[in-house]
PDB file of N, CA and C in Angstrom:
ATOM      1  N   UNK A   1       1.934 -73.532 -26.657  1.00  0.00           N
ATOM      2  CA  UNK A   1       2.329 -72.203 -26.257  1.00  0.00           C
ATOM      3  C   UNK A   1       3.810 -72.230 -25.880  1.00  0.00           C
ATOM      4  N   UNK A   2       4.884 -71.090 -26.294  1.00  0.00           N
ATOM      5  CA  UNK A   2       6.393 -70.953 -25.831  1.00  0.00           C
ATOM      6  C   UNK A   2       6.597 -69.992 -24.938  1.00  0.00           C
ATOM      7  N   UNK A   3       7.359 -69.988 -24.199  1.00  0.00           N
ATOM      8  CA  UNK A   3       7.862 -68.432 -23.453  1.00  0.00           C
ATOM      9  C   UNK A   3       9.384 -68.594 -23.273  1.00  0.00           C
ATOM     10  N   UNK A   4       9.514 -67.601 -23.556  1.00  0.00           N
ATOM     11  CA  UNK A   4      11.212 -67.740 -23.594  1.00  0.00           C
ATOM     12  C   UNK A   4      11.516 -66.450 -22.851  1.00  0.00           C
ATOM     13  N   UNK A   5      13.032 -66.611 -22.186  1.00  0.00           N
ATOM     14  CA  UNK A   5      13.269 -65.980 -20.817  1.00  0.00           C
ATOM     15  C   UNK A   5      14.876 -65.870 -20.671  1.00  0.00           C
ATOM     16  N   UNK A   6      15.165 -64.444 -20.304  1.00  0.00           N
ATOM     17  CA  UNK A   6      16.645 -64.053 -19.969  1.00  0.00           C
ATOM     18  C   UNK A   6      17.271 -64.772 -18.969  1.00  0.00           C
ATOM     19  N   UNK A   7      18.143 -65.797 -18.893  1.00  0.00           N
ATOM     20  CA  UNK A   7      18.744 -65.822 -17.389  1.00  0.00           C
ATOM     21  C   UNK A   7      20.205 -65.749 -17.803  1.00  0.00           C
ATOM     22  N   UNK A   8      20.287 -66.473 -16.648  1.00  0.00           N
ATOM     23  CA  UNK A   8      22.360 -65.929 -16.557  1.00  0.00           C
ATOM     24  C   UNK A   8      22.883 -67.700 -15.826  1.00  0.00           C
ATOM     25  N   UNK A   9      23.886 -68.034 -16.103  1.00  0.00           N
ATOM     26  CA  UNK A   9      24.174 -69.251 -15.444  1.00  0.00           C
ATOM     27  C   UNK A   9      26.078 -68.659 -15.410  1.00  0.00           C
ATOM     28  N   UNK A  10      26.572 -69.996 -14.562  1.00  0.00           N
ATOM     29  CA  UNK A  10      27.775 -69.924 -14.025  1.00  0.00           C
ATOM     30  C   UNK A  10      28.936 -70.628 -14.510  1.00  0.00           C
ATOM     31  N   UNK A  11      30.066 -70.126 -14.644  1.00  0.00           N
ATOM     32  CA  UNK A  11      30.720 -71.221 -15.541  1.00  0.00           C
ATOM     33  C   UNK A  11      31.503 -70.625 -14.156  1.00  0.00           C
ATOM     34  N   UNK A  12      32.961 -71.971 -14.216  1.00  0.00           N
ATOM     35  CA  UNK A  12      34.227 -71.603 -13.627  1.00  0.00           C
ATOM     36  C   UNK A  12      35.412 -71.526 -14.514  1.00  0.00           C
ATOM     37  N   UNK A  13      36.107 -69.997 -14.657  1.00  0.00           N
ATOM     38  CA  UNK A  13      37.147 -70.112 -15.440  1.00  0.00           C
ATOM     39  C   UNK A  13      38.318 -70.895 -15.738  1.00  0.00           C
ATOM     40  N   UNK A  14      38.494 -71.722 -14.726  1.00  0.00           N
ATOM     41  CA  UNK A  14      39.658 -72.526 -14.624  1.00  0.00           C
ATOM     42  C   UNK A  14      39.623 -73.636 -15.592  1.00  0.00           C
ATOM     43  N   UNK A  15      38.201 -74.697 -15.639  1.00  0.00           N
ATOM     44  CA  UNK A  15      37.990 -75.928 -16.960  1.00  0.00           C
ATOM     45  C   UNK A  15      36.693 -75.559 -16.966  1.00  0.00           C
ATOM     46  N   UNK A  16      35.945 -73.887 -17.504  1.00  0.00           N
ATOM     47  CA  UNK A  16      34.744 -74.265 -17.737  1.00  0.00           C
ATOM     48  C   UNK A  16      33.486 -75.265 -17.653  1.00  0.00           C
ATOM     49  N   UNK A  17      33.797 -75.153 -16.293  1.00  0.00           N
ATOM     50  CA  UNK A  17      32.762 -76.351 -15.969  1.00  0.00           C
ATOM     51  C   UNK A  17      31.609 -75.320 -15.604  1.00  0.00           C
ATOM     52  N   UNK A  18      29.897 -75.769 -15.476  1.00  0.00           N
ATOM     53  CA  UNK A  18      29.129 -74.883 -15.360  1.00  0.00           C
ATOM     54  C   UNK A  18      28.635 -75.378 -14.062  1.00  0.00           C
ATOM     55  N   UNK A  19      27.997 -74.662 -13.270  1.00  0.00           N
ATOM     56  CA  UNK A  19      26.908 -74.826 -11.989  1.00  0.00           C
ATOM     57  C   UNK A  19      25.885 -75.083 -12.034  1.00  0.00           C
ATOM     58  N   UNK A  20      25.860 -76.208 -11.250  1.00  0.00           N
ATOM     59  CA  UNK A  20      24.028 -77.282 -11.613  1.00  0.00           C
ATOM     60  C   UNK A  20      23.951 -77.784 -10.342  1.00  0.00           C
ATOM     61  N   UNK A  21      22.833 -78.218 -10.042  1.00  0.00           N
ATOM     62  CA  UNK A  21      22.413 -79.418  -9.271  1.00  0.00           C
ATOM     63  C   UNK A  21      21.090 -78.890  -8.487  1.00  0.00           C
ATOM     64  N   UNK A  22      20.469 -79.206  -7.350  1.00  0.00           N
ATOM     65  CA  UNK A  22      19.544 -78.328  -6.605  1.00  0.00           C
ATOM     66  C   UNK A  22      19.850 -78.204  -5.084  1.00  0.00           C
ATOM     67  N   UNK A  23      19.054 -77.489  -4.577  1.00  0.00           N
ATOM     68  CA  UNK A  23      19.284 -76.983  -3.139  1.00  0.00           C
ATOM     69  C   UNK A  23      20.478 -77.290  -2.579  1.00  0.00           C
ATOM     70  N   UNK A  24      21.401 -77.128  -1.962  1.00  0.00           N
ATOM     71  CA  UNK A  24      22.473 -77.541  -1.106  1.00  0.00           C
ATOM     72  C   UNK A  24      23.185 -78.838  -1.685  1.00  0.00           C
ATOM     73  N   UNK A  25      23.064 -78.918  -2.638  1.00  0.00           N
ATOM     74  CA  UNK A  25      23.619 -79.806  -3.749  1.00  0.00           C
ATOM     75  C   UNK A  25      24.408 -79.849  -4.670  1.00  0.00           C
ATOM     76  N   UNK A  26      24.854 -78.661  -4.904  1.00  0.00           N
ATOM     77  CA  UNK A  26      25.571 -78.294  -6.246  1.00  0.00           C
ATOM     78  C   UNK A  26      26.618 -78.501  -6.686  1.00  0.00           C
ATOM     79  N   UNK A  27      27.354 -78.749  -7.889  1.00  0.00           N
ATOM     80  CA  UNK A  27      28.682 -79.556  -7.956  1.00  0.00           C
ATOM     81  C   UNK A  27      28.703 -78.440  -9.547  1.00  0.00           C
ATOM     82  N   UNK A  28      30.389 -78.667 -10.038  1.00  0.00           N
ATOM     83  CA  UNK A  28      30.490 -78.126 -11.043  1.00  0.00           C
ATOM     84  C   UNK A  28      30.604 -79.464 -11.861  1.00  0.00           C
ATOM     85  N   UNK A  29      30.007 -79.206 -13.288  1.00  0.00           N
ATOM     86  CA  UNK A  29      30.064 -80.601 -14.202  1.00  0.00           C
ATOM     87  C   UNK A  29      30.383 -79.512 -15.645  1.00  0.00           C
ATOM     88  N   UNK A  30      31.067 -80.825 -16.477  1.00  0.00           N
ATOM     89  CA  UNK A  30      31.665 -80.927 -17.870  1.00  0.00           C
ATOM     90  C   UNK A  30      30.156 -80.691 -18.408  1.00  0.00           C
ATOM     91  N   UNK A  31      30.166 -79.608 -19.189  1.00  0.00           N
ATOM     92  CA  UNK A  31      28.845 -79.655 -20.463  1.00  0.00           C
ATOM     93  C   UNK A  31      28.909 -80.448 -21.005  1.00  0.00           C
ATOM     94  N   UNK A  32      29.387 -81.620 -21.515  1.00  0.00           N
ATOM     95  CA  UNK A  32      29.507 -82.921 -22.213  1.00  0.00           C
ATOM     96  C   UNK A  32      28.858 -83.816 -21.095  1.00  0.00           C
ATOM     97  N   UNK A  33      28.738 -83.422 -20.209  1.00  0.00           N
ATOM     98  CA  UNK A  33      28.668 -84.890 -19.000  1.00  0.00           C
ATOM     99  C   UNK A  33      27.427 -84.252 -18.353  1.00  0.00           C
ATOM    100  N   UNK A  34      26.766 -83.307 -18.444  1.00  0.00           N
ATOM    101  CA  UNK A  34      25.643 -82.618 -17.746  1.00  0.00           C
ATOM    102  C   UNK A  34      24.425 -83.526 -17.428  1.00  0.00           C
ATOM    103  N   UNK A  35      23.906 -84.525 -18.392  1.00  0.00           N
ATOM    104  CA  UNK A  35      22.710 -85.500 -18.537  1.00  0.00           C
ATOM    105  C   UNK A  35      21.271 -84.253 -18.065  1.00  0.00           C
ATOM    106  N   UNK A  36      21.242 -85.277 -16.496  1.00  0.00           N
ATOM    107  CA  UNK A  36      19.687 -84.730 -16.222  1.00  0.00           C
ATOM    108  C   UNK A  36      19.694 -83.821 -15.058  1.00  0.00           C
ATOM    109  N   UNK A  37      21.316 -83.280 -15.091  1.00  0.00           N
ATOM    110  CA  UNK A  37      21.379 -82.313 -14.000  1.00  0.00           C
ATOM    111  C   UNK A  37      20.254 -80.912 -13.893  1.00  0.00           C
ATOM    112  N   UNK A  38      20.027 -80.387 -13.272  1.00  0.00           N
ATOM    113  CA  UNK A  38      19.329 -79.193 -12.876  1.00  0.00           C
ATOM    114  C   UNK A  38      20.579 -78.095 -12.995  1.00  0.00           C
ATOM    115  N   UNK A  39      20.476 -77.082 -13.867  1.00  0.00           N
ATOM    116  CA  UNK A  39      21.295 -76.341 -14.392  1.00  0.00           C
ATOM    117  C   UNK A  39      20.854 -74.957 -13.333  1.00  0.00           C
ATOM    118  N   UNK A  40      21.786 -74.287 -12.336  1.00  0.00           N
ATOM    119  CA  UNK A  40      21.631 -73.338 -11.829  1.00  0.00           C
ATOM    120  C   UNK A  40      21.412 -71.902 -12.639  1.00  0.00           C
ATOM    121  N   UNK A  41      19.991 -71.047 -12.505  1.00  0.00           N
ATOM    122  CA  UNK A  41      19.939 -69.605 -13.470  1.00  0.00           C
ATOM    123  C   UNK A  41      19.610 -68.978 -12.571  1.00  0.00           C
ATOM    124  N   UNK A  42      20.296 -67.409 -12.775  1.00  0.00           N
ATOM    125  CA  UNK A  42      19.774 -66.813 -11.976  1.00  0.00           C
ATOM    126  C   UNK A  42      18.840 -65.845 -12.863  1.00  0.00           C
ATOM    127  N   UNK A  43      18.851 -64.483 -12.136  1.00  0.00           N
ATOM    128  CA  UNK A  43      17.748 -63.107 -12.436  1.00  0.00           C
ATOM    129  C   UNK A  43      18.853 -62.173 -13.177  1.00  0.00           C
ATOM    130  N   UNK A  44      19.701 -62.039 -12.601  1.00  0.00           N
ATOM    131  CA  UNK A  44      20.794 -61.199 -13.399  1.00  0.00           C
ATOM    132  C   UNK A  44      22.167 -61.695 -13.458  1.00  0.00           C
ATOM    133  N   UNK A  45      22.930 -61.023 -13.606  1.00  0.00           N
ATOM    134  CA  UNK A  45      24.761 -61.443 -13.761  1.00  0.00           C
ATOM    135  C   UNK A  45      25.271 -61.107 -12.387  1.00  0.00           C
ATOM    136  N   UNK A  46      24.954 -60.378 -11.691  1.00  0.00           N
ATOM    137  CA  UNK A  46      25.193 -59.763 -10.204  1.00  0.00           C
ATOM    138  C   UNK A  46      24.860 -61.104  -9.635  1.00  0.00           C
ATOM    139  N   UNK A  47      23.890 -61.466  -9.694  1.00  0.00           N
ATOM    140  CA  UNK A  47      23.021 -62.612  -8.684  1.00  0.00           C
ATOM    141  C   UNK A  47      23.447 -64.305  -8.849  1.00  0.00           C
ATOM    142  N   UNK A  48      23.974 -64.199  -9.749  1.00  0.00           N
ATOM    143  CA  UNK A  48      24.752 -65.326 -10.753  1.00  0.00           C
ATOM    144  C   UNK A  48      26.324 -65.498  -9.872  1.00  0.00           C
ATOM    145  N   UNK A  49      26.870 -64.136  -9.907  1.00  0.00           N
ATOM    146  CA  UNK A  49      28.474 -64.152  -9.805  1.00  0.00           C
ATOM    147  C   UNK A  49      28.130 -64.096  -7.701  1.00  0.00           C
ATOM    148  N   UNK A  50      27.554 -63.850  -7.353  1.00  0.00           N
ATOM    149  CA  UNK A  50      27.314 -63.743  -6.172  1.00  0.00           C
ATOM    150  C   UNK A  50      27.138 -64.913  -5.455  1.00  0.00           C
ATOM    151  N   UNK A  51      25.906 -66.031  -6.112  1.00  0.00           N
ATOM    152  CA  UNK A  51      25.831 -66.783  -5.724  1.00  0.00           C
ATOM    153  C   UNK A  51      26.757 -67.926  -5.523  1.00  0.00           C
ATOM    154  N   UNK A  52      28.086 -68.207  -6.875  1.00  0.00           N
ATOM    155  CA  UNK A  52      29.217 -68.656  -6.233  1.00  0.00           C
ATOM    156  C   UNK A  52      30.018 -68.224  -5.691  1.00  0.00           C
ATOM    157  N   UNK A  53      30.070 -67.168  -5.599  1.00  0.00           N
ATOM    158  CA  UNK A  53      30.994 -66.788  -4.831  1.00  0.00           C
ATOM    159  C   UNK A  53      31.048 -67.032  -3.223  1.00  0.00           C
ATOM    160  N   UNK A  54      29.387 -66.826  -2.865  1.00  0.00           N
ATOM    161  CA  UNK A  54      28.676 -67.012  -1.645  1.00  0.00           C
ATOM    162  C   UNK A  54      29.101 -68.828  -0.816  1.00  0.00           C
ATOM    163  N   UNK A  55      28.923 -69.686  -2.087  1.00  0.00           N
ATOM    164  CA  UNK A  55      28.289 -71.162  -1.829  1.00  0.00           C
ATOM    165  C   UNK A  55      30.220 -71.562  -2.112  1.00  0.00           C
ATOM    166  N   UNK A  56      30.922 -70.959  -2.238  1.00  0.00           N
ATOM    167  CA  UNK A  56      32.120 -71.899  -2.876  1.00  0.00           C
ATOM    168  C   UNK A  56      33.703 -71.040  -2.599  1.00  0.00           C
ATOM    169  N   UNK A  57      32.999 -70.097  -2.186  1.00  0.00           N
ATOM    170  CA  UNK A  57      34.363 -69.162  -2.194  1.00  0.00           C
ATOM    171  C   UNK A  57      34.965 -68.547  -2.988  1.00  0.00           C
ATOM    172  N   UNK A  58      34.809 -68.486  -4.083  1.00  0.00           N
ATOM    173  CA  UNK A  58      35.663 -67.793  -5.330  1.00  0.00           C
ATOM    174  C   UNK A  58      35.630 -66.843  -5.122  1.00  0.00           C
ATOM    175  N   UNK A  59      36.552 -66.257  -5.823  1.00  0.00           N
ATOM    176  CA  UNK A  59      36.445 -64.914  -6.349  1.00  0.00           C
ATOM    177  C   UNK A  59      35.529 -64.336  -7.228  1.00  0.00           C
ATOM    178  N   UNK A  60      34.853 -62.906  -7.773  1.00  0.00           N
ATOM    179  CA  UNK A  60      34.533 -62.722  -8.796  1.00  0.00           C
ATOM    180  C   UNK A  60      35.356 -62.825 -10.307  1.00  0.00           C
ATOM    181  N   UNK A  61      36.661 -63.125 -10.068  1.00  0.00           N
ATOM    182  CA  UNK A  61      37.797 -63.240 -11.162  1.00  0.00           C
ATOM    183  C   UNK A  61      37.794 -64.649 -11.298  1.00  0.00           C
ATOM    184  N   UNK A  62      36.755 -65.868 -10.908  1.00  0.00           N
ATOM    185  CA  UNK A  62      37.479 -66.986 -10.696  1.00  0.00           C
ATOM    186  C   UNK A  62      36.156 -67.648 -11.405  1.00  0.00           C
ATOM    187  N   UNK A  63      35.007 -66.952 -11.402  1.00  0.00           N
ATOM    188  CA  UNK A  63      33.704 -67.637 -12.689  1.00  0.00           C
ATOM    189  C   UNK A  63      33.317 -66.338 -13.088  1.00  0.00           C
ATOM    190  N   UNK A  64      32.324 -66.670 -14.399  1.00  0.00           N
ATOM    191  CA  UNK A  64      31.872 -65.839 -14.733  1.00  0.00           C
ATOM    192  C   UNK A  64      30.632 -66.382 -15.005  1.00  0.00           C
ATOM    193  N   UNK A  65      29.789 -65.151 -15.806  1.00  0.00           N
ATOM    194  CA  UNK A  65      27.966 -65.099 -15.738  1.00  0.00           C
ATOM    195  C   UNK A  65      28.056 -65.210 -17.435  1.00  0.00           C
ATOM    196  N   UNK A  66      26.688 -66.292 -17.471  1.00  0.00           N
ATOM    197  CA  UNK A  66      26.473 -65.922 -19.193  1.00  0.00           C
ATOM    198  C   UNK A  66      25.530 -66.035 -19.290  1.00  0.00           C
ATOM    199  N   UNK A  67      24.767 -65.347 -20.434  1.00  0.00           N
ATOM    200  CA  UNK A  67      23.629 -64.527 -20.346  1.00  0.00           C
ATOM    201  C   UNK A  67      23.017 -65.813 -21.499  1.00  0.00           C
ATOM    202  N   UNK A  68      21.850 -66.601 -21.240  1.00  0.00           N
ATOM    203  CA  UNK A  68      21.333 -68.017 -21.937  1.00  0.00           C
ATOM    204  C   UNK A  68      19.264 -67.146 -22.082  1.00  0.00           C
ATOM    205  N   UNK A  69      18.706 -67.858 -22.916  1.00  0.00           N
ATOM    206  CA  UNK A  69      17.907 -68.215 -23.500  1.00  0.00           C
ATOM    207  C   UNK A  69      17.112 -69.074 -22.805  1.00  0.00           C
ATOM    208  N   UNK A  70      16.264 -69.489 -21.948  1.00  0.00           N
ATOM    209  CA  UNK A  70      15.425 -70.761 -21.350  1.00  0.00           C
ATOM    210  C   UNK A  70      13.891 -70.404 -21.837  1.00  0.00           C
ATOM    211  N   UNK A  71      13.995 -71.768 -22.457  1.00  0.00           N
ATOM    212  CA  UNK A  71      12.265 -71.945 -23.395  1.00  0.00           C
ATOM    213  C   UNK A  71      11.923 -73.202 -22.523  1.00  0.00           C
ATOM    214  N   UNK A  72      10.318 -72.381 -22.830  1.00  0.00           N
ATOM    215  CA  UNK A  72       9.478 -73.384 -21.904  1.00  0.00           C
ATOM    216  C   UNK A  72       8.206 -73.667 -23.212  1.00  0.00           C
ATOM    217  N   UNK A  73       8.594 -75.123 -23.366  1.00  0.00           N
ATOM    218  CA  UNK A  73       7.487 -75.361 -24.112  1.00  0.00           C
ATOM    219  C   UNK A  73       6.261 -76.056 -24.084  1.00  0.00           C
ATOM    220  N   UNK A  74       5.331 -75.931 -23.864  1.00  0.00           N
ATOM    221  CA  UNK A  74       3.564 -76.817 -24.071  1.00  0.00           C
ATOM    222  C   UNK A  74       3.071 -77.280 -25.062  1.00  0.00           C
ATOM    223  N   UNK A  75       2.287 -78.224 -25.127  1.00  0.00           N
ATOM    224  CA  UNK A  75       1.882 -78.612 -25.899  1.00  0.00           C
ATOM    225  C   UNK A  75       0.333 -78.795 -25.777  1.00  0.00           C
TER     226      UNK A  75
END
């Protein structure tokens, strides 16, 4: 069985690095260098741009939200 699902994740404009890790953990990493990180998604683009902004200080001009695909697959 598949289900596939809207989310939104975080990049930072400065070296596109994206937002991962879990709970009170989070670091920005190189998409080349990601491995077995836990990739931060949110519910919308609001909730996405909020949440760094909240955890890191940025600005809303300083990351942005992109709208990804997450499949969950069974077997």
């Amino acid at each position: 069985m598949n289900f596939s699902r809207e989310r939104w994740v975080v990049f930072r404009e400065s070296d596109n690095k994206i937002f991962c890790g879990s709970a009170r953990n989070y670091e920005w990493r190189d998409l080349n260098k990601l491995g077995n990180a836990r990739i931060a998604t949110y519910m919308s683009e609001k909730k996405a741009i909020s949440s760094a902004t909240a955890s890191y200080g940025y600005t809303p001009e300083q990351v942005r939200a992109e709208r990804v695909h997450e499949m969950l697959v069974s077997f």
